[in-house]
C-alpha atoms as a PDB file:
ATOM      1  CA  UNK A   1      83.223 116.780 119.976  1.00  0.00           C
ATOM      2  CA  UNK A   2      84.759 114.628 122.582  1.00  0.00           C
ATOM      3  CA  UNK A   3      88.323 113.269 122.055  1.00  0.00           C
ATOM      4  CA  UNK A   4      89.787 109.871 121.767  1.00  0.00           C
ATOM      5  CA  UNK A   5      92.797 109.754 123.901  1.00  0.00           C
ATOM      6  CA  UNK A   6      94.456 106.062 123.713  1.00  0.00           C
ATOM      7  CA  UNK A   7      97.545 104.514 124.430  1.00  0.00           C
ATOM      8  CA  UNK A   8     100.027 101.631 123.460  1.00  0.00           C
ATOM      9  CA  UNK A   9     103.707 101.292 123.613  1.00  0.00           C
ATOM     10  CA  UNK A  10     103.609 104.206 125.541  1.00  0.00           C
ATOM     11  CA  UNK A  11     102.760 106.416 123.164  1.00  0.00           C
ATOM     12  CA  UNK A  12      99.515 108.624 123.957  1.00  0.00           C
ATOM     13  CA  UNK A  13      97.047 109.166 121.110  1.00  0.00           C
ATOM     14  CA  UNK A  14      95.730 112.712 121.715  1.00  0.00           C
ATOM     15  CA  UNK A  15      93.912 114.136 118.573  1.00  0.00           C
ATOM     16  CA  UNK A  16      92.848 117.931 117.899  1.00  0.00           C
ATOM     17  CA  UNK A  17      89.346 118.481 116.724  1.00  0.00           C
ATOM     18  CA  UNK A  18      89.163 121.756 115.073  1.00  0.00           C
ATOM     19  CA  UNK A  19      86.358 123.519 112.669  1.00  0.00           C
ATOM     20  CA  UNK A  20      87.577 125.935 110.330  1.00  0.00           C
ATOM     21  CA  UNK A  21      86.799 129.415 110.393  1.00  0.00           C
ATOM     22  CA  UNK A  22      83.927 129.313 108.162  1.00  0.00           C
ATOM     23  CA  UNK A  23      82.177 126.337 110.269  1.00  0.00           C
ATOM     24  CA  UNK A  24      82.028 124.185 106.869  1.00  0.00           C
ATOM     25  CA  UNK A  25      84.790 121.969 107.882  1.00  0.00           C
ATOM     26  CA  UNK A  26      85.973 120.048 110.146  1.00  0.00           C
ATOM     27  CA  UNK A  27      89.419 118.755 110.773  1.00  0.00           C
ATOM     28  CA  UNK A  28      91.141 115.954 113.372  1.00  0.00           C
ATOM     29  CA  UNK A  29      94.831 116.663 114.190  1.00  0.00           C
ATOM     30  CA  UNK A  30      96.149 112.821 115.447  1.00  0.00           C
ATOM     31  CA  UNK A  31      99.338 113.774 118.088  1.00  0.00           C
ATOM     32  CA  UNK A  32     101.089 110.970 119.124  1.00  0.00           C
ATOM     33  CA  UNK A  33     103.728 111.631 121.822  1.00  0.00           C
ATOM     34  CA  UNK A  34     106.322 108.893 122.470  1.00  0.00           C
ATOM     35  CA  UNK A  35     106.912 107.922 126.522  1.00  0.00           C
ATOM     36  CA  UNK A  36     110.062 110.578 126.139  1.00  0.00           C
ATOM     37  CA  UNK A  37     107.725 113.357 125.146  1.00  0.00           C
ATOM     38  CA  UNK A  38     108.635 113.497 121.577  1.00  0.00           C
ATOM     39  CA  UNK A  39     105.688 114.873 119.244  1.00  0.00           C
ATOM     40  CA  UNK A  40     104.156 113.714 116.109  1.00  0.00           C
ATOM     41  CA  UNK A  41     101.612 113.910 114.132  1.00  0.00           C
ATOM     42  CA  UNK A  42     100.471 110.551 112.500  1.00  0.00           C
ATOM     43  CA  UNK A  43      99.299 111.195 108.664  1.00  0.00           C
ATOM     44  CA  UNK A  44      95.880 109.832 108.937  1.00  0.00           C
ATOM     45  CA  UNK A  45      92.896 111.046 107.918  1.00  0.00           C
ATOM     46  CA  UNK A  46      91.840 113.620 109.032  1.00  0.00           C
ATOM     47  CA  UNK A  47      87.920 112.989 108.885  1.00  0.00           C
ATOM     48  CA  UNK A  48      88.505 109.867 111.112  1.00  0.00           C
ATOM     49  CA  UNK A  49      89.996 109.535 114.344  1.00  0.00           C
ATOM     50  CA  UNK A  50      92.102 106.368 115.152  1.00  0.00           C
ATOM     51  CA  UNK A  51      90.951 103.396 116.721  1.00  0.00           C
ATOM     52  CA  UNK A  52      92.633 101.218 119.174  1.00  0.00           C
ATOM     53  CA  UNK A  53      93.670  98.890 116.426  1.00  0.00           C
ATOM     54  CA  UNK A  54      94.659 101.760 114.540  1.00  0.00           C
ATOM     55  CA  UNK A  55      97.363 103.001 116.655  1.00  0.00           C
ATOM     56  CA  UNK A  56      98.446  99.695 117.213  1.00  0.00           C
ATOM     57  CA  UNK A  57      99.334  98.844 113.696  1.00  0.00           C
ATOM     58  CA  UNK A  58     100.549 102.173 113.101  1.00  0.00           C
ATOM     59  CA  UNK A  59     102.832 101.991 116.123  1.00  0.00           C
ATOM     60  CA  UNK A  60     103.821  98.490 115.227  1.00  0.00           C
ATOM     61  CA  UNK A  61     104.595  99.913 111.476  1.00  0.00           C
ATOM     62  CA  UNK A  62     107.149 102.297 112.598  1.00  0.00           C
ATOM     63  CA  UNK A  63     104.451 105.341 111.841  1.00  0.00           C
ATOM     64  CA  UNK A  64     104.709 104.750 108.270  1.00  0.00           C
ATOM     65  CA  UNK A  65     104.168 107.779 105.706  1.00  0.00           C
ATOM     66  CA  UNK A  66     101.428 107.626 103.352  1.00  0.00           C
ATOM     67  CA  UNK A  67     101.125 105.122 100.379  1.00  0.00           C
ATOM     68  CA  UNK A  68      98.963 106.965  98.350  1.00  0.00           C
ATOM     69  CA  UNK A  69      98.460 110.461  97.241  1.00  0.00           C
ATOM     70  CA  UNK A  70      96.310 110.996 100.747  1.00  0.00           C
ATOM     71  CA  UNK A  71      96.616 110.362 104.299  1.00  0.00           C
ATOM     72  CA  UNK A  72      96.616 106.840 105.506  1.00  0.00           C
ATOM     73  CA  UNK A  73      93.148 105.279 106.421  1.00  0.00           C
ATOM     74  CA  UNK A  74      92.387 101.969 108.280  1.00  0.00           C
ATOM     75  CA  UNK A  75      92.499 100.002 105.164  1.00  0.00           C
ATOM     76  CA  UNK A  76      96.361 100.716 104.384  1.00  0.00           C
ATOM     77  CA  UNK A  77      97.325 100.198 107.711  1.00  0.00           C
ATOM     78  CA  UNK A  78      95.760  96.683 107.264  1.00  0.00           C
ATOM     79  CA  UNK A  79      97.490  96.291 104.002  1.00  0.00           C
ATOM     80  CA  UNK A  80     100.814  97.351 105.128  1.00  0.00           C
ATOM     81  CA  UNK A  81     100.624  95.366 108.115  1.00  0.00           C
ATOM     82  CA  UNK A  82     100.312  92.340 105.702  1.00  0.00           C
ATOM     83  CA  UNK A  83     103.296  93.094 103.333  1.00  0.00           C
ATOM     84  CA  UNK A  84     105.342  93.045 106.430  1.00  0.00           C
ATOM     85  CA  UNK A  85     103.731  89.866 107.644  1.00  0.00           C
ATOM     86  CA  UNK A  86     104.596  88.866 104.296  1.00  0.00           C
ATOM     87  CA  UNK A  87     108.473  89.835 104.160  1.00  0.00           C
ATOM     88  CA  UNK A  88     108.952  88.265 107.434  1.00  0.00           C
ATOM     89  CA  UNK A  89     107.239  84.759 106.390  1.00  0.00           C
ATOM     90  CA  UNK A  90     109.651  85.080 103.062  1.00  0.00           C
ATOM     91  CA  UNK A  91     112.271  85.924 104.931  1.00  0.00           C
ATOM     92  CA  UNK A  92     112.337  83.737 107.798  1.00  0.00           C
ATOM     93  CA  UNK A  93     111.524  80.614 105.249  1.00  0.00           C
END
């Protein structure tokens, strides 16, 4: 399967597409290396890989850690992004 490199901030989205062993499953790793050459791996899902937006809000988010008792998806991104939006309206008012 063909990767999705992308880029903002300069950080590089480079994700890992591997199939297990027994070919049942398949997994995406999501590195994201900083413009220093630090390493990470973002906690997303691992069925998914990011979108442009997604690395955006996750970069803008500080890479947050997961809300719930799995990886972050799209959806929690969005949600998280509007809490903040939220605390900074509340706080700047």
């Amino acid at each position: 399967m063909e990767s999705k490199n992308l880029e903002y901030k300069g950080f590089k989205y480079t994700p890992e597409y591997e199939i297990e062993a027994d070919g049942d499953n398949a997994k995406i790793y999501h590195e994201i290396t900083s413009a220093e050459g630090e390493r990470t791996y973002a906690d997303f899902t691992p069925y998914a890989y990011m979108t442009q937006d997604d690395l955006k809000l996750y970069i803008d988010l500080d890479m947050p850690k997961r809300i719930t008792c799995g990886p972050l998806r799209t959806e929690n991104l969005v949600e998280l992004s509007k809490m903040k939006q939220f605390e900074e309206f509340i706080s700047n008012n």
